[in-house]
Protein backbone atom coordinates (compact mmCIF):
# COMPACT_ATOMS: atom_id res chain seq x y z
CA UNK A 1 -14.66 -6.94 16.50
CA UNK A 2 -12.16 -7.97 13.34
CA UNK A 3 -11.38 -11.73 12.52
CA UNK A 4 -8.29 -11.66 14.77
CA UNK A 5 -10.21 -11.21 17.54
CA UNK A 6 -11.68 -13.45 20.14
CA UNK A 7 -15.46 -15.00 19.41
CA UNK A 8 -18.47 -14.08 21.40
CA UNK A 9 -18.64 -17.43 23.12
CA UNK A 10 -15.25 -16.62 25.18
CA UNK A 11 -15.24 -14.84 28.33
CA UNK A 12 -12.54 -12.14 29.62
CA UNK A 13 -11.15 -11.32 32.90
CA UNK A 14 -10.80 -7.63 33.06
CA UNK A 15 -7.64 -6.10 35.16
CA UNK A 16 -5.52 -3.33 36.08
CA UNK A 17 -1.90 -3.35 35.50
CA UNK A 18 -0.60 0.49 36.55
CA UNK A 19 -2.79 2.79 34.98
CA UNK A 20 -4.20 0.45 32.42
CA UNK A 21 -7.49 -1.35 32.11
CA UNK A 22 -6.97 -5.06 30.63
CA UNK A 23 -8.58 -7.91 28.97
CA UNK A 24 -7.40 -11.10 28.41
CA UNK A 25 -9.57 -14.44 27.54
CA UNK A 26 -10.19 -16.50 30.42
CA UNK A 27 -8.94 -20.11 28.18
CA UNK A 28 -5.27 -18.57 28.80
CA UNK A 29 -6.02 -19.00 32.51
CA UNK A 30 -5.19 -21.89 35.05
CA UNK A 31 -6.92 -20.19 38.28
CA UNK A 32 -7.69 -16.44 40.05
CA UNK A 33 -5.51 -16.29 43.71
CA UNK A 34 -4.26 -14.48 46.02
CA UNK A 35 -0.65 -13.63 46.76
CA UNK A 36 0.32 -16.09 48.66
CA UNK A 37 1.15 -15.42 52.49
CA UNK A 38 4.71 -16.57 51.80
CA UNK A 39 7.14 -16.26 48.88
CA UNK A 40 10.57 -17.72 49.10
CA UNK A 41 12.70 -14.96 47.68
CA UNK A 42 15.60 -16.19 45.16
CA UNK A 43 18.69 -14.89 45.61
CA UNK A 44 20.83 -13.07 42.68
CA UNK A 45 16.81 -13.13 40.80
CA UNK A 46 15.84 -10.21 39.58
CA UNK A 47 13.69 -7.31 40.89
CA UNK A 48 10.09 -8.08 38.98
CA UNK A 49 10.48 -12.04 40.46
CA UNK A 50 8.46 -11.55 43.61
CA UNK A 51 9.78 -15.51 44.98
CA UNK A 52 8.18 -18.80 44.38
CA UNK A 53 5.58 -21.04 46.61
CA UNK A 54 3.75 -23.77 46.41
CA UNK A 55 0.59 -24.43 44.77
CA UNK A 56 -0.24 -27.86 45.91
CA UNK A 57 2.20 -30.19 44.14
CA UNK A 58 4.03 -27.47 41.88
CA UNK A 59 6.20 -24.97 42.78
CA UNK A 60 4.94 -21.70 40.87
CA UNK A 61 6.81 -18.29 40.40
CA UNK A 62 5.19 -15.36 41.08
CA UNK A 63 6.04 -12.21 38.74
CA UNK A 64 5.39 -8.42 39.20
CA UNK A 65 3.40 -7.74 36.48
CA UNK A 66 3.36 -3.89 36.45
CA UNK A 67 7.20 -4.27 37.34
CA UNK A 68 7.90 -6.72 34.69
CA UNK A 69 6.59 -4.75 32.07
CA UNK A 70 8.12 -1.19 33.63
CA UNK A 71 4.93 0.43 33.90
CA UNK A 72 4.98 3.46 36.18
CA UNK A 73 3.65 3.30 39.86
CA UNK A 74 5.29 -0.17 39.72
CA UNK A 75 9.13 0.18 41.75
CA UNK A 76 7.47 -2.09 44.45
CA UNK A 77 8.91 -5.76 44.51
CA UNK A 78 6.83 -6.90 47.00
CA UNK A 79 3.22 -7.57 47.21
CA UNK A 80 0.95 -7.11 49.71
CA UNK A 81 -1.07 -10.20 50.70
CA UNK A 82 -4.53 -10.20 49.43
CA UNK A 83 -3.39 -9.05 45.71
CA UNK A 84 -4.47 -10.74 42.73
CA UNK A 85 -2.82 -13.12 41.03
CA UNK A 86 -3.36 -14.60 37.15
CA UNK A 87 -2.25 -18.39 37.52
CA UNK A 88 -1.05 -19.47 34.02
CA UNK A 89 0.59 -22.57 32.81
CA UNK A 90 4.12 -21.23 31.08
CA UNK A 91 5.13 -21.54 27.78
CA UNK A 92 6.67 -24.94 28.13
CA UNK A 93 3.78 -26.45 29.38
CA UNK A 94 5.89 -27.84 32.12
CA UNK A 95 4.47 -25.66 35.20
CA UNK A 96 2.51 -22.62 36.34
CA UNK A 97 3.49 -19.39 36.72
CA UNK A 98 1.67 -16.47 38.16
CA UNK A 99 1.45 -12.76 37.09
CA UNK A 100 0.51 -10.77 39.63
CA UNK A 101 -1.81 -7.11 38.84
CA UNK A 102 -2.71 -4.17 40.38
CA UNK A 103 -6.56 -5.42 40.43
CA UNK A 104 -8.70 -7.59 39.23
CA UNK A 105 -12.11 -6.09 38.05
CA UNK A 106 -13.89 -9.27 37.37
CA UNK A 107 -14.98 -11.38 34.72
CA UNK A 108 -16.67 -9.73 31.09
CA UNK A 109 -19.20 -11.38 29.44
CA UNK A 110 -17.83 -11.19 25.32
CA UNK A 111 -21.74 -9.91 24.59
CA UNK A 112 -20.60 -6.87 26.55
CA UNK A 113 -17.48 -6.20 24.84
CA UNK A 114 -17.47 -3.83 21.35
CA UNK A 115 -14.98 -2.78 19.18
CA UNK A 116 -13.28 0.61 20.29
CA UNK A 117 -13.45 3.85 17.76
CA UNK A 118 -11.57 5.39 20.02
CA UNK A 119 -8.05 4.74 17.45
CA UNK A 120 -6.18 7.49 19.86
CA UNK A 121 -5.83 5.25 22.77
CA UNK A 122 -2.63 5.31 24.58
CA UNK A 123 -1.19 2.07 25.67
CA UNK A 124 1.96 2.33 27.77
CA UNK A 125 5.09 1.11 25.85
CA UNK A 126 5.56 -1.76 28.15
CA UNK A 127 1.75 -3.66 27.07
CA UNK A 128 3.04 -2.80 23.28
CA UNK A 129 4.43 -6.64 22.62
CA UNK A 130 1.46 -8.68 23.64
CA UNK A 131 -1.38 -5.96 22.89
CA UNK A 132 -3.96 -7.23 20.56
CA UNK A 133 -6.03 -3.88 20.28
CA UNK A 134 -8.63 -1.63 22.51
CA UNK A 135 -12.19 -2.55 22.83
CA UNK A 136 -15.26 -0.84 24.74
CA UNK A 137 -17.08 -2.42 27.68
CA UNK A 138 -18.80 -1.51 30.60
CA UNK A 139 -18.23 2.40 29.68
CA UNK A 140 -14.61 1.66 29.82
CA UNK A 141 -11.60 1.36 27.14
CA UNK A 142 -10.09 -1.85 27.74
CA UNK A 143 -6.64 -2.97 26.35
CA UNK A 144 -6.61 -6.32 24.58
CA UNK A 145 -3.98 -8.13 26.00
CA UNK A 146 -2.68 -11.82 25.18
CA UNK A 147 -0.95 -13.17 28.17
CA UNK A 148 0.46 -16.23 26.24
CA UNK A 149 2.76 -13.29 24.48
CA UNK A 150 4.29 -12.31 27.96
CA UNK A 151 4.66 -15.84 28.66
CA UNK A 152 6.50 -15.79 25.66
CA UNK A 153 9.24 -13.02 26.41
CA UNK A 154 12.59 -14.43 26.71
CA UNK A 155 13.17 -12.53 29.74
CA UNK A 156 10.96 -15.55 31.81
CA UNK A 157 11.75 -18.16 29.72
CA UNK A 158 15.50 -17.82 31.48
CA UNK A 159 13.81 -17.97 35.35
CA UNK A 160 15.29 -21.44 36.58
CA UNK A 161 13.95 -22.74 39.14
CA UNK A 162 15.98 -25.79 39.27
């Protein structure tokens, strides 16, 4: 793997988001959940903001990933309970948000992960703005993804929960 990329002592959580295998480092992570049984829905919010609960003390909002970043297979707003959810503290520092994915695949060891020479990939337009690069692991070509870059995007920076 080049210098930009993560070292072998970090671990990865490996997910789908519509057709697309993903890893992301486990240190941009607060916790692995479920949906949770009930989301308040916002009114006037828009289509990709699945509602907000509680997570003991905070209240977190829960985004469609796939929807958020207009991947296909993704026109569903809502859920189902039981999916997997990537808890996350925001940008601000200030709460938690989670980013909900198609399916979580589990955890990859770094010692399993190798660079891909595969340079003919195709990421869907949607993962371009926070993907770092492919890799190979576990037979599989993974996109790179940094989360802290979706956290980033302007459009959730504007959620207020307030």
């Amino acid at each position: 793997m080049t210098s930009n990329q993560p070292t072998r002592t970090q671990r990865f959580v490996g997910y789908r988001v519509g057709d697309t295998y993903c890893l992301s480092p486990t240190i941009t992570l607060s916790a692995i959940a479920e949906s949770p049984d009930k989301l308040v829905q916002l009114p006037g919010s828009k289509a990709w903001l699945m509602g907000v609960a509680r997570m003991g003390k905070e209240l977190v909002p829960y985004i469609n990933l796939p929807h958020f970043l207009s991947l296909p297979g993704s026109d569903s707003k809502d859920a189902p309970n039981g999916s997997p959810v990537l808890i996350m503290k925001d940008a601000s520092g200030i709460g938690s948000i989670g980013l909900k994915v198609d399916e979580l695949v589990g955890f990859i060891p770094t010692a399993l992960i190798s660079d891909d020479g595969d340079s003919n990939y195709a990421v869907p337009v949607g993962l371009g703005s926070c993907l770092c690069g492919t890799v190979q692991a576990k037979g599989r070509t993974w996109a790179l993804i940094d989360l802290m870059n979706i956290l980033n995007d302007p459009k959730l920076q504007k959620i207020d929960l307030s």
